[in-house]
C-alpha atoms as a PDB file:
ATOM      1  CA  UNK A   1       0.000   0.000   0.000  1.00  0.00           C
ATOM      2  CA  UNK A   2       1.060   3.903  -0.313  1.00  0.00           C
ATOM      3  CA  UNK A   3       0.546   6.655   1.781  1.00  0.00           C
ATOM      4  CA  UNK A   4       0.343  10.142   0.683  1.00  0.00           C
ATOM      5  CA  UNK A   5       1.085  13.305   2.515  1.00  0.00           C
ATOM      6  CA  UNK A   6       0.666  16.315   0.812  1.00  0.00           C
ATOM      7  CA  UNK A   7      -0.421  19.685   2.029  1.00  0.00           C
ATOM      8  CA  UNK A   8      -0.800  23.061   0.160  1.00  0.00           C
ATOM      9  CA  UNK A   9       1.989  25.832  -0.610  1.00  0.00           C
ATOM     10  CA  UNK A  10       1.159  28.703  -2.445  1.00  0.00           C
ATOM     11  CA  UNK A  11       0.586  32.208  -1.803  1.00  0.00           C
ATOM     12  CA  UNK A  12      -2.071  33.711   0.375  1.00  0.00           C
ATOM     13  CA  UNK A  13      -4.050  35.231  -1.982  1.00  0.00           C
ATOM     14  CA  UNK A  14      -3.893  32.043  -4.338  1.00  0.00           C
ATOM     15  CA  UNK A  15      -4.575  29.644  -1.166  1.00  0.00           C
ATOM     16  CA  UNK A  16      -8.133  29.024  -2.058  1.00  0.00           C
ATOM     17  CA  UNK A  17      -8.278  29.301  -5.693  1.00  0.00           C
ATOM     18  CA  UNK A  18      -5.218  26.442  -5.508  1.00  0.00           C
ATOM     19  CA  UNK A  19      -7.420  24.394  -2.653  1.00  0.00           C
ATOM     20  CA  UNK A  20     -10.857  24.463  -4.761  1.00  0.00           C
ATOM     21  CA  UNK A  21      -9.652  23.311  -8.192  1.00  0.00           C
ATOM     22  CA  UNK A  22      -7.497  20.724  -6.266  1.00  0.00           C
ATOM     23  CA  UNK A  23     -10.324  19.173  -4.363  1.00  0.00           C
ATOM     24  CA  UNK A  24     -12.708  19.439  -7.242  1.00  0.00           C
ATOM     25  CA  UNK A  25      -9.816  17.184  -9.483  1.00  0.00           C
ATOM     26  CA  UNK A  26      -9.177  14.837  -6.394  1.00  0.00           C
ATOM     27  CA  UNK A  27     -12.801  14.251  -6.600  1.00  0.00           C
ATOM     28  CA  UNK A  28     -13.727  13.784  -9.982  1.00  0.00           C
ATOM     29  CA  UNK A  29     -10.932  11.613 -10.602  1.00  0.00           C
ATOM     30  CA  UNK A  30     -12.663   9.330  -7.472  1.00  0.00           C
ATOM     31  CA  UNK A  31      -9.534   9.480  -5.554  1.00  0.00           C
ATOM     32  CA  UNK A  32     -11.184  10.941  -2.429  1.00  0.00           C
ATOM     33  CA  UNK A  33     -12.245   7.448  -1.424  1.00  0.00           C
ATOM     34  CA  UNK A  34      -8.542   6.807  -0.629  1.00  0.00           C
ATOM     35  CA  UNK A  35      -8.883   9.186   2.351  1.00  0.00           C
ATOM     36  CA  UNK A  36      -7.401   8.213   5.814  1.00  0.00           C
ATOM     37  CA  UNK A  37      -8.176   9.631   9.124  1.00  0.00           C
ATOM     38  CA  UNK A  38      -7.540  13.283   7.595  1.00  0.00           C
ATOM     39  CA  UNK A  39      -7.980  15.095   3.896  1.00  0.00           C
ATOM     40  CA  UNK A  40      -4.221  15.394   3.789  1.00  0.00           C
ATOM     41  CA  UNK A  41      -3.545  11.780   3.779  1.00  0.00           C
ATOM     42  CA  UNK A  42      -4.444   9.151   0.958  1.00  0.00           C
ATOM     43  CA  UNK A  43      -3.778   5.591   1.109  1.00  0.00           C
ATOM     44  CA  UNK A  44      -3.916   4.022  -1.967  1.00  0.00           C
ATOM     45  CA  UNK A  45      -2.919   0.379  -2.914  1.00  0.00           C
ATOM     46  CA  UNK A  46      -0.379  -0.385  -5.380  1.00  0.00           C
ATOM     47  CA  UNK A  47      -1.571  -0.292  -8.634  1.00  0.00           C
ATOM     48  CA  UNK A  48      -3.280   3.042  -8.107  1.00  0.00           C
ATOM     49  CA  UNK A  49       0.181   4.663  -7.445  1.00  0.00           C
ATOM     50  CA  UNK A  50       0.754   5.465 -11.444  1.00  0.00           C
ATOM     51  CA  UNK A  51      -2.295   6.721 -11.551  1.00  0.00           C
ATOM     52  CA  UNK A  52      -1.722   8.731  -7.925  1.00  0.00           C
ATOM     53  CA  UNK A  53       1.821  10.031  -8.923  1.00  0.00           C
ATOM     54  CA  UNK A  54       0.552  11.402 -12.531  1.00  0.00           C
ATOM     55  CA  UNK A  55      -2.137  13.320 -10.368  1.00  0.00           C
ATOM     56  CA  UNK A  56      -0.107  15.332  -8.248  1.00  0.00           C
ATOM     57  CA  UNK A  57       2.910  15.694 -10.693  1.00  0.00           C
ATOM     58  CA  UNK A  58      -0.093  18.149 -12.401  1.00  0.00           C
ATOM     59  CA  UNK A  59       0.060  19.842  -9.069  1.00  0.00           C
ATOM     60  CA  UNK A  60       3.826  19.903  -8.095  1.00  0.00           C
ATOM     61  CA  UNK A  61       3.772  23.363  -8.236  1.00  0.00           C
ATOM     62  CA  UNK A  62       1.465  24.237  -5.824  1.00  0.00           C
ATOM     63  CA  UNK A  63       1.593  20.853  -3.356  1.00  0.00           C
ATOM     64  CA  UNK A  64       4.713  19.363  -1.253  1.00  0.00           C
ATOM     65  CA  UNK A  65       4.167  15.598  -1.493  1.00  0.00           C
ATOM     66  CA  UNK A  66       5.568  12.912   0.558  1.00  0.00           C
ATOM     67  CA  UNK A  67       5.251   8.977  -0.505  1.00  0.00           C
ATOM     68  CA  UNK A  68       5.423   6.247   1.572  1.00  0.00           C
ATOM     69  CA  UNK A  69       5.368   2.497   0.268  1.00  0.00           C
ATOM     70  CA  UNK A  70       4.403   0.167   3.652  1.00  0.00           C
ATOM     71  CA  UNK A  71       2.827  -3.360   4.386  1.00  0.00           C
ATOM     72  CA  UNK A  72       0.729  -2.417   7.146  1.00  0.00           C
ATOM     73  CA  UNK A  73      -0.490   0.846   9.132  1.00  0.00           C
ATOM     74  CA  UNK A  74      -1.096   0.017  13.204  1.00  0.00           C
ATOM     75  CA  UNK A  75      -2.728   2.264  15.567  1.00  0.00           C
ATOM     76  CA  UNK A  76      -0.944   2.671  19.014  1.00  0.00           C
ATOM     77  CA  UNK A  77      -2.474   2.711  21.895  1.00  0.00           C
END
């Protein structure tokens, strides 16, 4: 599986223009179903990641992105 950390950096005054058109992509392309515990965070499985990667490569500009490939994700307590 692959985890996905991203979070928004742009400008003030572009902040929410950059946000909306973001969101609006995420969920058209049905990748909002990949959300975990927090917008900010997809997990996706495997074979999504192409798909994943080619997303936010459209948004490099305006996003810092952090992937993580893991086996497993555990809560502690």
């Amino acid at each position: 599986m692959l985890v996905y950390i991203y979070d928004i950096k742009t400008a003030l005054r572009n902040y929410n223009r950059v946000k909306r058109v973001f969101y609006y992509n995420l969920n058209r392309r049905g990748l909002n179903k990949y959300y975990w515990k927090t917008k900010s965070v997809l997990v996706v499985p495997d074979n999504m990641g192409h798909v994943v990667d080619s997303f936010f490569k459209e948004y490099s500009k305006f996003l810092i992105v952090y992937k993580i490939k893991c086996r497993e994700i555990k809560e502690l307590k």
